[in-house]
PDB file of N, CA and C in Angstrom:
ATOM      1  N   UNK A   1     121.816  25.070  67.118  1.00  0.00           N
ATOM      2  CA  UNK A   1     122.248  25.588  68.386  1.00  0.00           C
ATOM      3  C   UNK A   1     123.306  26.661  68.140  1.00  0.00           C
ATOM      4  N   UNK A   2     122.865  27.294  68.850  1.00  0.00           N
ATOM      5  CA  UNK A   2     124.184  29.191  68.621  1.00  0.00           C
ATOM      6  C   UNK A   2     125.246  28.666  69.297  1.00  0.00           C
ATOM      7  N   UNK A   3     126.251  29.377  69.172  1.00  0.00           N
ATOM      8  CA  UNK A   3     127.719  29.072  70.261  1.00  0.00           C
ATOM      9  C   UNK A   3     127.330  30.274  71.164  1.00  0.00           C
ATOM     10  N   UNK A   4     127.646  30.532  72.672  1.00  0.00           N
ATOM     11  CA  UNK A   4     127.334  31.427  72.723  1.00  0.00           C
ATOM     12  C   UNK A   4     129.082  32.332  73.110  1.00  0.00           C
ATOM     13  N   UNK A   5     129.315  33.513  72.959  1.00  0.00           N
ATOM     14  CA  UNK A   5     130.281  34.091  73.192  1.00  0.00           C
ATOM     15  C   UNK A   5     130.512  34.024  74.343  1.00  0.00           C
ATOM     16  N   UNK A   6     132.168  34.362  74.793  1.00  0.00           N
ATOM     17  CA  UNK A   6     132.804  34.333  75.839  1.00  0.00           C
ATOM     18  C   UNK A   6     132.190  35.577  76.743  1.00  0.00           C
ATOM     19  N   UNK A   7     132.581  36.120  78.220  1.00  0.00           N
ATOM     20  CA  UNK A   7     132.311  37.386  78.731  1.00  0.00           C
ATOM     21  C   UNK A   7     133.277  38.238  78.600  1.00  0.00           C
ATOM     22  N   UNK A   8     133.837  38.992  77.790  1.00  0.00           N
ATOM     23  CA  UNK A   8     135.653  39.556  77.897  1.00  0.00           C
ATOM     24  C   UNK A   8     136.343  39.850  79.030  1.00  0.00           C
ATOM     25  N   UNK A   9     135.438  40.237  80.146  1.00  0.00           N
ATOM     26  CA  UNK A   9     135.951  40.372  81.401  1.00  0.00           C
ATOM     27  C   UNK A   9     136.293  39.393  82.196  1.00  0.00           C
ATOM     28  N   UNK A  10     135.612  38.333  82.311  1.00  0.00           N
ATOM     29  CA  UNK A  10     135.763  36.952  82.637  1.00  0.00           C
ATOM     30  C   UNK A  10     137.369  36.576  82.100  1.00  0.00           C
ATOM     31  N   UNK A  11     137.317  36.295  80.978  1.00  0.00           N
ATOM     32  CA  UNK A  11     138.574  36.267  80.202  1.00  0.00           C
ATOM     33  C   UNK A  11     139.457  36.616  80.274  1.00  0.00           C
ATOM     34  N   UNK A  12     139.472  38.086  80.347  1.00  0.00           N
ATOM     35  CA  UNK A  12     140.778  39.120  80.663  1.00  0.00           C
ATOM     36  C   UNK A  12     141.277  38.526  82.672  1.00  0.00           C
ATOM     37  N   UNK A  13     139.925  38.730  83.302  1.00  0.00           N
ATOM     38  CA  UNK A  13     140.632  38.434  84.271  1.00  0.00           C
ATOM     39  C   UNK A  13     141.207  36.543  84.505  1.00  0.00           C
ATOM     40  N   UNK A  14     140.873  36.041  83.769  1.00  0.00           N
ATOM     41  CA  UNK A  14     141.248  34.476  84.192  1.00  0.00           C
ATOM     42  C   UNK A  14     142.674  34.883  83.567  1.00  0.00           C
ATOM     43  N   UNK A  15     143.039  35.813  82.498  1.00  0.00           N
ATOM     44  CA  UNK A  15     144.177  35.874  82.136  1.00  0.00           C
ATOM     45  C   UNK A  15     145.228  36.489  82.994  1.00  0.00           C
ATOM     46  N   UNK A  16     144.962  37.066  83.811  1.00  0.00           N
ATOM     47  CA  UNK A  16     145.511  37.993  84.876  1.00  0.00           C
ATOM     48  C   UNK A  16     145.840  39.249  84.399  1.00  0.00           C
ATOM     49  N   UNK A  17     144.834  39.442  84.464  1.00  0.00           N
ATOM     50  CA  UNK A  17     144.652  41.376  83.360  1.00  0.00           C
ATOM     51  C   UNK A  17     144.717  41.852  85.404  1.00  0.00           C
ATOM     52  N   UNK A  18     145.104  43.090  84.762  1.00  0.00           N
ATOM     53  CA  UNK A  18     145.075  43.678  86.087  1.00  0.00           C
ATOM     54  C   UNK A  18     143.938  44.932  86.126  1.00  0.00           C
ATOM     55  N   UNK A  19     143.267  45.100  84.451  1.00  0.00           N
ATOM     56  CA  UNK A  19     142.767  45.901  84.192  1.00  0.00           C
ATOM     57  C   UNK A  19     141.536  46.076  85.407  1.00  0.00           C
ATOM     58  N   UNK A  20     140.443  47.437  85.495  1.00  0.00           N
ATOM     59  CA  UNK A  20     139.792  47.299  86.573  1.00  0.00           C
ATOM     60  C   UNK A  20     138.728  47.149  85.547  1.00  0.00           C
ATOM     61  N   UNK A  21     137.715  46.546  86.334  1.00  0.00           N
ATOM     62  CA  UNK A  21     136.427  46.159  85.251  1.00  0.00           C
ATOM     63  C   UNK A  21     135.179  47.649  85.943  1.00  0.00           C
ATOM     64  N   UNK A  22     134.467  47.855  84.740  1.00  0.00           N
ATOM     65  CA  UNK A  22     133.232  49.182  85.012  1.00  0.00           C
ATOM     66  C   UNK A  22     132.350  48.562  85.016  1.00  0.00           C
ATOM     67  N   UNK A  23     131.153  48.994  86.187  1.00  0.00           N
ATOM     68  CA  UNK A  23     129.790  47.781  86.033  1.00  0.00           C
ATOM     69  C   UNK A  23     129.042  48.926  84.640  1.00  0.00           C
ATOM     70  N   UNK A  24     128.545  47.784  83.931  1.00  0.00           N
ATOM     71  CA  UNK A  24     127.586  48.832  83.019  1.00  0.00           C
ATOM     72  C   UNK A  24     126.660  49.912  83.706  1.00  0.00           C
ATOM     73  N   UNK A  25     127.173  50.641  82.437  1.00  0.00           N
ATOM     74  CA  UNK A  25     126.376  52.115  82.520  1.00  0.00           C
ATOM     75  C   UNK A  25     125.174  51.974  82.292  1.00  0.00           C
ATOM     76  N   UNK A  26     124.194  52.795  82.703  1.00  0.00           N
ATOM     77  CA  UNK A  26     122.779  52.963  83.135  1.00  0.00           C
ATOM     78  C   UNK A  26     122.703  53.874  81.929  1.00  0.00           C
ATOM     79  N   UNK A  27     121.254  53.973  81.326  1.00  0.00           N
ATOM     80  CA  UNK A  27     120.488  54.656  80.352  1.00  0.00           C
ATOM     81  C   UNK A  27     120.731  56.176  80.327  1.00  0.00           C
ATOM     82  N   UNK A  28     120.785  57.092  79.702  1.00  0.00           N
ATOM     83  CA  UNK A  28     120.800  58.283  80.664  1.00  0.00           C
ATOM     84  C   UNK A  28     119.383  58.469  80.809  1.00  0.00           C
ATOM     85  N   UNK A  29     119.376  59.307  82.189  1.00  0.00           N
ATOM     86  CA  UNK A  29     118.032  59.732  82.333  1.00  0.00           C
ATOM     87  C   UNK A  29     117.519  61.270  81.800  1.00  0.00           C
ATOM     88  N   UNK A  30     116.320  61.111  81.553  1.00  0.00           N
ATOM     89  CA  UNK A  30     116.253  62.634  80.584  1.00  0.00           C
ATOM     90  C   UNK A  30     116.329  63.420  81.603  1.00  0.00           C
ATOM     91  N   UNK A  31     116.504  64.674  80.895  1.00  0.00           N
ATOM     92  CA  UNK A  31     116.698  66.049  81.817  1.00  0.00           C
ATOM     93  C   UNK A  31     115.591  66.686  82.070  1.00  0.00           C
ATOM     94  N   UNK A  32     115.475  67.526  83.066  1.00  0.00           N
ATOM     95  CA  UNK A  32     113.972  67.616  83.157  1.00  0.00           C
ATOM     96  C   UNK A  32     114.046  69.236  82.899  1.00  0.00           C
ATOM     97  N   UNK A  33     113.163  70.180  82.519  1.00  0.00           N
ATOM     98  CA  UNK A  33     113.205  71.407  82.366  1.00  0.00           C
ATOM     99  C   UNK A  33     114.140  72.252  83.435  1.00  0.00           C
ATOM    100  N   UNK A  34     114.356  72.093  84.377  1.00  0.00           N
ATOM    101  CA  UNK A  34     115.153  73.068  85.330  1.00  0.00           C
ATOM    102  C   UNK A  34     116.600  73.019  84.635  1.00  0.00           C
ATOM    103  N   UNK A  35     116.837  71.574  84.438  1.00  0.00           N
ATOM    104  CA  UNK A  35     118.135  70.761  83.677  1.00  0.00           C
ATOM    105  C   UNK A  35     118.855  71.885  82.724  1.00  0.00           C
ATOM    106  N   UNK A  36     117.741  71.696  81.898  1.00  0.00           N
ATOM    107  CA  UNK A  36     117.812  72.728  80.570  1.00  0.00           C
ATOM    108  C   UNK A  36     118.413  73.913  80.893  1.00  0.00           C
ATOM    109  N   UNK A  37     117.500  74.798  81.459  1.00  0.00           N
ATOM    110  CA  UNK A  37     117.398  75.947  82.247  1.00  0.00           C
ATOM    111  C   UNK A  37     118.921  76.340  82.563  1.00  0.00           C
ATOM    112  N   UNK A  38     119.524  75.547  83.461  1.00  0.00           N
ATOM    113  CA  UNK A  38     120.067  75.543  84.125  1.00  0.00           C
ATOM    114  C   UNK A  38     121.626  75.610  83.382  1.00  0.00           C
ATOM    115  N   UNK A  39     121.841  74.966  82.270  1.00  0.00           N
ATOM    116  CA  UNK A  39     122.901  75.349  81.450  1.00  0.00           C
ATOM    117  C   UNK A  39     123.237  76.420  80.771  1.00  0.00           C
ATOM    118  N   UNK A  40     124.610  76.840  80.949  1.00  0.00           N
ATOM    119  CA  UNK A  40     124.560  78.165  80.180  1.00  0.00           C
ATOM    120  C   UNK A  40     124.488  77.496  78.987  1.00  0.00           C
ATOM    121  N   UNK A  41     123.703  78.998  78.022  1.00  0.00           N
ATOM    122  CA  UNK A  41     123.273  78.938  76.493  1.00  0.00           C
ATOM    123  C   UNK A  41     124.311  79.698  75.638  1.00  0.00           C
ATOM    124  N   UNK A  42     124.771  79.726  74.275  1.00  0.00           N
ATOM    125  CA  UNK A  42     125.882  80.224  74.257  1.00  0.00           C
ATOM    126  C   UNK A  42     125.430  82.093  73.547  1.00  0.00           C
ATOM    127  N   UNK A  43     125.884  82.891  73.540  1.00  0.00           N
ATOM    128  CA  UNK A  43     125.070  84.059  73.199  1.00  0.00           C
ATOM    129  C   UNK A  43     124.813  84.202  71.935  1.00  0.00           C
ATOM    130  N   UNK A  44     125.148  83.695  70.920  1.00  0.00           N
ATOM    131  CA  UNK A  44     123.914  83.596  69.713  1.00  0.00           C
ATOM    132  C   UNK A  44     122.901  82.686  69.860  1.00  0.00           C
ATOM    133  N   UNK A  45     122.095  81.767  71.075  1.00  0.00           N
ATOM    134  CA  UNK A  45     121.087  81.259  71.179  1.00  0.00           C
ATOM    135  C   UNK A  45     120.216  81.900  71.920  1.00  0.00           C
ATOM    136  N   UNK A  46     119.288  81.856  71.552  1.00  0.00           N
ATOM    137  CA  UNK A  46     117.825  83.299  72.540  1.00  0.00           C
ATOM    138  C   UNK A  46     117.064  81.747  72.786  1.00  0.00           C
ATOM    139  N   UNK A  47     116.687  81.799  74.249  1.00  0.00           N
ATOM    140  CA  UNK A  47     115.076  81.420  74.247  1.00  0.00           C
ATOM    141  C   UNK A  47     114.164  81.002  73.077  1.00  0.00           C
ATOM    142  N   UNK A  48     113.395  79.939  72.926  1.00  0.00           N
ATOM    143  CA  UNK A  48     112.501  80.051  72.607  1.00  0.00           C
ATOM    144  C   UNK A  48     112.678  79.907  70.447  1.00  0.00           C
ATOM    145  N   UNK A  49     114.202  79.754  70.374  1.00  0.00           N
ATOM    146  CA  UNK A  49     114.467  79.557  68.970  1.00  0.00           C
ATOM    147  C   UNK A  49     114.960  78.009  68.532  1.00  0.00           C
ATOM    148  N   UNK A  50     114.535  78.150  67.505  1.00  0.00           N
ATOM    149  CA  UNK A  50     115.211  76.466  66.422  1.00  0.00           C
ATOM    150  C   UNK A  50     116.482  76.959  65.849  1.00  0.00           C
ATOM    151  N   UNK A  51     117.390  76.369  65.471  1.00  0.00           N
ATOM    152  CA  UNK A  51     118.331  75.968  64.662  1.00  0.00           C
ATOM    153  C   UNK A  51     117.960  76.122  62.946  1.00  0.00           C
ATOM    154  N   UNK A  52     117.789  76.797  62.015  1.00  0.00           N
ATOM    155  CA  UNK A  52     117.907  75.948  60.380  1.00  0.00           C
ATOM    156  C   UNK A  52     118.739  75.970  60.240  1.00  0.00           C
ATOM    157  N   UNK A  53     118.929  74.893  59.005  1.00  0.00           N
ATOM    158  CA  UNK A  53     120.377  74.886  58.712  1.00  0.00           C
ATOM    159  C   UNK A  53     120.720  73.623  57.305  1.00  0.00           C
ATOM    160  N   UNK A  54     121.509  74.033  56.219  1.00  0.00           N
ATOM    161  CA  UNK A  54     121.507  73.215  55.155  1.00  0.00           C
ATOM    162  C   UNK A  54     122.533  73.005  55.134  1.00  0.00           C
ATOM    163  N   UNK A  55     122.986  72.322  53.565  1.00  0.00           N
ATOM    164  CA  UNK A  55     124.342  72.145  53.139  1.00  0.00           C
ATOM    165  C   UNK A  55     124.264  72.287  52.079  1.00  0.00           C
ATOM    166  N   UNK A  56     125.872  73.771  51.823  1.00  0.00           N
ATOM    167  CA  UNK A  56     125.387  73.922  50.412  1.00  0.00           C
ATOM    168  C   UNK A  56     127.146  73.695  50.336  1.00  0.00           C
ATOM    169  N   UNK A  57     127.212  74.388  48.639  1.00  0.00           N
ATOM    170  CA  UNK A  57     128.860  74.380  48.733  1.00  0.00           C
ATOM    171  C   UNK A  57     130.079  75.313  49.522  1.00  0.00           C
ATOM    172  N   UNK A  58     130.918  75.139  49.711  1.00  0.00           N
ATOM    173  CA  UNK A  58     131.805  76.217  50.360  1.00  0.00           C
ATOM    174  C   UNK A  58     131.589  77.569  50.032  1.00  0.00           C
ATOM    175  N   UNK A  59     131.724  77.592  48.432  1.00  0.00           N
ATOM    176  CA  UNK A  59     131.697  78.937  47.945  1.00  0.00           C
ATOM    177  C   UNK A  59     130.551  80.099  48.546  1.00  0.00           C
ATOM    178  N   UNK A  60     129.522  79.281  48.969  1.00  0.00           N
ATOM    179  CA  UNK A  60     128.220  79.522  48.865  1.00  0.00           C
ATOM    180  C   UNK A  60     128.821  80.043  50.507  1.00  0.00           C
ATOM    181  N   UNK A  61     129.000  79.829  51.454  1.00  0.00           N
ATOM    182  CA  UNK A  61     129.273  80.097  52.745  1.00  0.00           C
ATOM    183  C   UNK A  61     130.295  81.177  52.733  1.00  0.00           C
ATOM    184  N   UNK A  62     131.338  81.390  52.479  1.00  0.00           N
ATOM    185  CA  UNK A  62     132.484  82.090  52.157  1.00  0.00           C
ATOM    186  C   UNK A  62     131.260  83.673  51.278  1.00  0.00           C
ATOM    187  N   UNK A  63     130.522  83.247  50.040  1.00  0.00           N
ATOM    188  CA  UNK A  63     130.345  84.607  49.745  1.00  0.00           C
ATOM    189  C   UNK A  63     128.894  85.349  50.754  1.00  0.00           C
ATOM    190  N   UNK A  64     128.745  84.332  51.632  1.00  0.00           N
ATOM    191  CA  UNK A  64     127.419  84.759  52.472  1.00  0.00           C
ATOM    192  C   UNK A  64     128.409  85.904  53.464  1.00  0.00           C
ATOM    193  N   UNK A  65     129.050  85.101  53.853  1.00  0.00           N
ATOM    194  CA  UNK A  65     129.837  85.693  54.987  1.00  0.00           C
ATOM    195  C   UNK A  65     130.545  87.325  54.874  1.00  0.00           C
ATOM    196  N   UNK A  66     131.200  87.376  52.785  1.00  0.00           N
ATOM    197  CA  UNK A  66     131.708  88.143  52.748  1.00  0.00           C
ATOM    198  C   UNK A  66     130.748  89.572  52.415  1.00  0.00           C
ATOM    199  N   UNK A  67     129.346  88.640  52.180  1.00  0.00           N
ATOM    200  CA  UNK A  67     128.187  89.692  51.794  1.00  0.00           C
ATOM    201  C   UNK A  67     128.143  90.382  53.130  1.00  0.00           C
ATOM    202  N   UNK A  68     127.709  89.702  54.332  1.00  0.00           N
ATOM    203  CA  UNK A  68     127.677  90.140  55.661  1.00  0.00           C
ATOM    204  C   UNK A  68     128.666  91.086  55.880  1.00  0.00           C
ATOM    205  N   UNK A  69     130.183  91.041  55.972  1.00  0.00           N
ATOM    206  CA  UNK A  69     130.719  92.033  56.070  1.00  0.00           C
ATOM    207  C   UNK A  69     130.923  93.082  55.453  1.00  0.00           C
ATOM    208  N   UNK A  70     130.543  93.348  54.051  1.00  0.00           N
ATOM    209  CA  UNK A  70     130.051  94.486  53.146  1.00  0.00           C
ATOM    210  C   UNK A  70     129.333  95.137  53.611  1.00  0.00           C
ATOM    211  N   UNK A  71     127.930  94.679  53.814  1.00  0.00           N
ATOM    212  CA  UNK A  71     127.039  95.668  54.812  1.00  0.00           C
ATOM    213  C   UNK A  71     126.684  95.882  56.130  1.00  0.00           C
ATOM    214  N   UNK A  72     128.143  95.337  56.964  1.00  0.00           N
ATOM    215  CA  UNK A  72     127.934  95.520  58.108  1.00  0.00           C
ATOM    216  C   UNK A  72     126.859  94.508  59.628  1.00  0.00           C
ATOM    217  N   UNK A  73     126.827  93.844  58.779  1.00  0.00           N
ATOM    218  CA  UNK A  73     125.489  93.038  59.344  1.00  0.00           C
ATOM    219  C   UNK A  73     126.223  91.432  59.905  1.00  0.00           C
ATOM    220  N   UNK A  74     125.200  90.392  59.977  1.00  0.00           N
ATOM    221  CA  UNK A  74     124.943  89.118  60.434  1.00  0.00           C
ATOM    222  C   UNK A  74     125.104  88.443  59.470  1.00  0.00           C
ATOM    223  N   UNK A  75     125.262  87.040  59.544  1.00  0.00           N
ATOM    224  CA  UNK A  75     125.036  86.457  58.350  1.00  0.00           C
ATOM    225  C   UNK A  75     123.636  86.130  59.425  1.00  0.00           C
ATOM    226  N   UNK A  76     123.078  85.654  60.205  1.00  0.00           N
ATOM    227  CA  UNK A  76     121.518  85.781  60.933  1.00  0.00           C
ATOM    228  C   UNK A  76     120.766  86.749  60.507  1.00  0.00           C
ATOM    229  N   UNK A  77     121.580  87.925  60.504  1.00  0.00           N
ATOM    230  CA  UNK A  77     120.504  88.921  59.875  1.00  0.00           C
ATOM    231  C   UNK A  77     120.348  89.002  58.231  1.00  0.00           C
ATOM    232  N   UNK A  78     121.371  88.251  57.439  1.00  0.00           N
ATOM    233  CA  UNK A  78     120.608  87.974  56.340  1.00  0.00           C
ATOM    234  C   UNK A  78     120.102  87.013  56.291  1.00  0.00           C
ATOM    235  N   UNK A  79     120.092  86.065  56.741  1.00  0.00           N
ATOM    236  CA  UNK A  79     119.605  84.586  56.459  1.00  0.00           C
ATOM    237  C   UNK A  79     117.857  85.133  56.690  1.00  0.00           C
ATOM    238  N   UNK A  80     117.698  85.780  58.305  1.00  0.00           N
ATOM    239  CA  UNK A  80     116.902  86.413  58.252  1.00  0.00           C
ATOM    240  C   UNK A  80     115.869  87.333  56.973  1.00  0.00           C
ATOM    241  N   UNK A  81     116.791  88.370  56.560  1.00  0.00           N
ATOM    242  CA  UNK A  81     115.638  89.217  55.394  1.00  0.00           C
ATOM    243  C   UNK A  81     115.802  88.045  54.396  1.00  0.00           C
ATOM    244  N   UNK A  82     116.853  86.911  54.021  1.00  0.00           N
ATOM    245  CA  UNK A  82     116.443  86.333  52.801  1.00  0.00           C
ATOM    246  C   UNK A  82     115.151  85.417  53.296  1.00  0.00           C
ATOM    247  N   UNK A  83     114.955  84.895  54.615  1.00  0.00           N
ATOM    248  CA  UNK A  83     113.741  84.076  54.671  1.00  0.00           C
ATOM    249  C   UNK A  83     112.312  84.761  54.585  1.00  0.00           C
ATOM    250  N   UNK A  84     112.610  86.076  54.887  1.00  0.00           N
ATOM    251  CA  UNK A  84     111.137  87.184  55.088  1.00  0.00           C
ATOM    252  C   UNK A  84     111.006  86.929  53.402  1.00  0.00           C
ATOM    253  N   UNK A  85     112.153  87.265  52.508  1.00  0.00           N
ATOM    254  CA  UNK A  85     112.143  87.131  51.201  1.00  0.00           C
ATOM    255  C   UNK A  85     111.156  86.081  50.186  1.00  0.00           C
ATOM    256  N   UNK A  86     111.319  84.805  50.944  1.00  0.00           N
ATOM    257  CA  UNK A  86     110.846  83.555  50.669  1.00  0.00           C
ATOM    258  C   UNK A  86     109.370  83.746  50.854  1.00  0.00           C
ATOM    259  N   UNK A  87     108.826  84.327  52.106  1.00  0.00           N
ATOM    260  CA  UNK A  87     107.455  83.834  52.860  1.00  0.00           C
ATOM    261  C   UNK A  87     106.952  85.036  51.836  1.00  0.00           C
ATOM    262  N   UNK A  88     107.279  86.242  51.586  1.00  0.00           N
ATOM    263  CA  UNK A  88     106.711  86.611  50.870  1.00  0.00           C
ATOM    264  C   UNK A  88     106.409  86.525  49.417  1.00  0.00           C
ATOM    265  N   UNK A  89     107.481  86.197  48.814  1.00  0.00           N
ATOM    266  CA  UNK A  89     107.131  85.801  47.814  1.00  0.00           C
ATOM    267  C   UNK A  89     106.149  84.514  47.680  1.00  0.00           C
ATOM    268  N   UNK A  90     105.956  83.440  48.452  1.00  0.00           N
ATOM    269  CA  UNK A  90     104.514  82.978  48.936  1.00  0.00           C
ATOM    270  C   UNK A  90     103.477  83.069  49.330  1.00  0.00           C
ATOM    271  N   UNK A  91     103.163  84.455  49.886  1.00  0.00           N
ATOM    272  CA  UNK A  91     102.248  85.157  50.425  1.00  0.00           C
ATOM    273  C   UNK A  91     102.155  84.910  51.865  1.00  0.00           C
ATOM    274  N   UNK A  92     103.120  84.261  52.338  1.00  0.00           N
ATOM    275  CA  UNK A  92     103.132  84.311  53.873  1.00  0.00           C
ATOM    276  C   UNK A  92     103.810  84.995  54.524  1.00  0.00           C
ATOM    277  N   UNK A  93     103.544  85.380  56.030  1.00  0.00           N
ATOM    278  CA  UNK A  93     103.602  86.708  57.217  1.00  0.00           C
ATOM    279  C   UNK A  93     105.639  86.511  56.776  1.00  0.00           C
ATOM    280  N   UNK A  94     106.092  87.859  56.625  1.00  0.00           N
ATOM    281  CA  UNK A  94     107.108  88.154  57.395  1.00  0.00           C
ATOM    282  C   UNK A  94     107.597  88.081  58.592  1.00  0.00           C
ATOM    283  N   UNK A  95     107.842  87.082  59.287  1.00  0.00           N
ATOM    284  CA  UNK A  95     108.146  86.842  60.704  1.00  0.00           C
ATOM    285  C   UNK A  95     109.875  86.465  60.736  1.00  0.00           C
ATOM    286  N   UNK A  96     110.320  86.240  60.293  1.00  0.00           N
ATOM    287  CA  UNK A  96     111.878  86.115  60.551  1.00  0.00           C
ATOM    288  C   UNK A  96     112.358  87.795  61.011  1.00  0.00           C
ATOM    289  N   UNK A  97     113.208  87.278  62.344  1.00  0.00           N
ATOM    290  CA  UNK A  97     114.051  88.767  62.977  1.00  0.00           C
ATOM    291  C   UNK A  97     115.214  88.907  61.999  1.00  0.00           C
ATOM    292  N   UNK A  98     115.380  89.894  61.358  1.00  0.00           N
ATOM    293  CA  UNK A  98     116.435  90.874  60.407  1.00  0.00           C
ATOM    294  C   UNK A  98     117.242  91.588  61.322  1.00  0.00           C
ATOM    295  N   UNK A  99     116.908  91.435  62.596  1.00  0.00           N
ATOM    296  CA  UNK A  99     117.776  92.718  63.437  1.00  0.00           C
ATOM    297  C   UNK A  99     119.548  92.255  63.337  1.00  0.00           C
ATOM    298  N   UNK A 100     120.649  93.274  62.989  1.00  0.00           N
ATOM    299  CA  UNK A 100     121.733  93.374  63.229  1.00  0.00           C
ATOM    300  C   UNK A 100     122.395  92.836  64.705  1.00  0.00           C
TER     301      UNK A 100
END
C-alpha cells in the first residue's frame, strides 16, 4: 500500500497561511495561424525561413564576426556563400541567399 501525500494547500491553509491559493493552470492551447501572424517578427526573421545553427568554439564566432566586418557584409551573408560552398562542392543547387 502507497502512503499517499498530503495536498500543500490544504496544509498551508489548516496552518493559517494567508497565502491566496491559484486553481491549476490549463494546457496551453495552440495558436492558430492568425496567432502567428499576428506577432511582431524581429527584422532579421523573413517569412517563410528556418533557423540553422551549431556549436562551435568561441574563437570560431569572434573570427566569423571579425571576417564579416572586413568585408563589409553579414555574418548571414557568409554563413550564406559558405553553405552555397558546401552544396556545391556536393553537386547540389546553390540556393542559400548571400545578399548583404
Amino acid at each position: 500500500m502507497t502512503k499517499q501525500r498530503p495536498n500543500l494547500a490544504e496544509v498551508a491553509a489548516a496552518a493559517g497561511s494567508t497565502r491566496k491559493t491559484s486553481p491549476p493552470e490549463s494546457p496551453p492551447k495552440p495558436e492558430s495561424e492568425q496567432g502567428r501572424a499576428a506577432r511582431p517578427r524581429a527584422g532579421t526573421r523573413h517569412a517563410g525561413t528556418k533557423q540553422i545553427a551549431g556549436h562551435f568554439p568561441a574563437e570560431v564566432a569572434w573570427q566569423l564576426r571579425e571576417l564579416a566586418v572586413e568585408r563589409r557584409s553579414t555574418v548571414q551573408a557568409l554563413l550564406g556563400e559558405a553553405l552555397n560552398d558546401l552544396f556545391q562542392k556536393h553537386g547540389k543547387p546553390e540556393i542559400a541567399p548571400c545578399g548583404r
